[in-house]
C-alpha atoms as a PDB file:
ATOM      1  CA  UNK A   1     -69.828-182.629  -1.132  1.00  0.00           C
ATOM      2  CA  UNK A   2     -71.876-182.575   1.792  1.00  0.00           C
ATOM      3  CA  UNK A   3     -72.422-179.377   3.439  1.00  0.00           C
ATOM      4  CA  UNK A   4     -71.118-180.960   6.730  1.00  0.00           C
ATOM      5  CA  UNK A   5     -68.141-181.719   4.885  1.00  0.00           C
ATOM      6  CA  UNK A   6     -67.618-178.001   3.423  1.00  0.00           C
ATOM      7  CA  UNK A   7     -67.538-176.706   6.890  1.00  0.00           C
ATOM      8  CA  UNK A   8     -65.019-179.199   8.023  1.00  0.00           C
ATOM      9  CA  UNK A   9     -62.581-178.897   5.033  1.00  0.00           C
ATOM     10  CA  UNK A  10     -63.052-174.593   5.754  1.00  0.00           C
ATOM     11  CA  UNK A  11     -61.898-175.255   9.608  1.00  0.00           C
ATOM     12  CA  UNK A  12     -59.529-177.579   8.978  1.00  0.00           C
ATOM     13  CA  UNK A  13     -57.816-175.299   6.631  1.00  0.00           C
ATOM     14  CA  UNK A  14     -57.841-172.319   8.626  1.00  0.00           C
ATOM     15  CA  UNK A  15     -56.881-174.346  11.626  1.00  0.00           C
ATOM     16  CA  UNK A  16     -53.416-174.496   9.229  1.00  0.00           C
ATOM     17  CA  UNK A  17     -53.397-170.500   8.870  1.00  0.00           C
ATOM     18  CA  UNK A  18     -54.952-170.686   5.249  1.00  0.00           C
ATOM     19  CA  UNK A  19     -57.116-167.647   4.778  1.00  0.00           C
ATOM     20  CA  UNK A  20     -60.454-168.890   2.885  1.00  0.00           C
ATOM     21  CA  UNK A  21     -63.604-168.025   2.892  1.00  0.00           C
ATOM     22  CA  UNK A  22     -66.876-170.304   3.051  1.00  0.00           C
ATOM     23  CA  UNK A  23     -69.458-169.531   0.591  1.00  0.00           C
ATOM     24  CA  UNK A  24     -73.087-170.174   0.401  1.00  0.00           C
ATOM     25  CA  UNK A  25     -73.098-171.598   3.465  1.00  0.00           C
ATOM     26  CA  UNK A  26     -76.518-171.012   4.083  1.00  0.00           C
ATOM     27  CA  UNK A  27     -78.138-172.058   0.684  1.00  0.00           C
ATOM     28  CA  UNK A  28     -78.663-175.455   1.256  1.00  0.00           C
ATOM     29  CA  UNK A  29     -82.513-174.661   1.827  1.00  0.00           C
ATOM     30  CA  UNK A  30     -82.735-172.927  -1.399  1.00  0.00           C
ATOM     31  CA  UNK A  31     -82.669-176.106  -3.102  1.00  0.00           C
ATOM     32  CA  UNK A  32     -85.721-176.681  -5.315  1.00  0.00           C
ATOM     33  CA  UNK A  33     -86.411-173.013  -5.731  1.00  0.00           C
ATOM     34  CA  UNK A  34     -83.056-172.140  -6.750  1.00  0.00           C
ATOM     35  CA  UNK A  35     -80.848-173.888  -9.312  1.00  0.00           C
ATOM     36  CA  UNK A  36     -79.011-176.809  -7.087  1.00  0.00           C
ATOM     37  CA  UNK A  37     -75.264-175.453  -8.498  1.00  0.00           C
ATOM     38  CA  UNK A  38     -76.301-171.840  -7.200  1.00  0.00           C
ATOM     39  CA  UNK A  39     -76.370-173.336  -3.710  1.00  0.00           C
ATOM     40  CA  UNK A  40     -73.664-175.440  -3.326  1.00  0.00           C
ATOM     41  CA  UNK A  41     -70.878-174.231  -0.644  1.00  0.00           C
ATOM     42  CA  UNK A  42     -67.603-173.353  -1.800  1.00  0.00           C
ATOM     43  CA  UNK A  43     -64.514-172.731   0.096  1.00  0.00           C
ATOM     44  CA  UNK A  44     -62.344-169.899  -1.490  1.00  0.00           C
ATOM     45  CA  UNK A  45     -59.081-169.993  -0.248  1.00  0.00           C
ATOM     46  CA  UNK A  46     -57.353-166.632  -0.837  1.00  0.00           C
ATOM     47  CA  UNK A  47     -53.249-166.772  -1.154  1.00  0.00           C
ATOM     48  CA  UNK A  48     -52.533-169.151  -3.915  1.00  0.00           C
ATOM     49  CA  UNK A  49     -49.268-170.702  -2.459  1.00  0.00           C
ATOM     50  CA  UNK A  50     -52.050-172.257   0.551  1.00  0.00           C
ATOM     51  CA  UNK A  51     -53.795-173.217  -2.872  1.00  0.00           C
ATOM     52  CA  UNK A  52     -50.910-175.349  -4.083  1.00  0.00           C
ATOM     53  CA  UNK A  53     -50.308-176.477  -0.869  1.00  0.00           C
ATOM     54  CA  UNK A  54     -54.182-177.835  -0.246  1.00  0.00           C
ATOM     55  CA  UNK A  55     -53.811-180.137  -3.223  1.00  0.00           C
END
């Protein structure tokens, strides 16, 4: 996923009062130096019900 895209996804979700979090959003220029699945974002979304409903 594009880190645009992570971003997006993370507004659009809390734009539908799902609490989540964005992760790593800054270690994008880590690549190279760090291992590339260490800096991918990741959007945690806390209440599982929002979970189920995401899908």
């Amino acid at each position: 996923m594009k880190h645009f895209m992570a971003g997006y996804i993370h507004g659009l979700l809390e734009s539908n009062n799902s609490l989540c979090h964005l992760r790593n959003p800054s270690l994008s220029s880590g690549i190279g130096k760090l291992p590339i699945n260490e800096c991918w974002q990741e959007i945690w979304v806390n209440d599982e019900q929002d979970a189920t409903n995401v899908k």
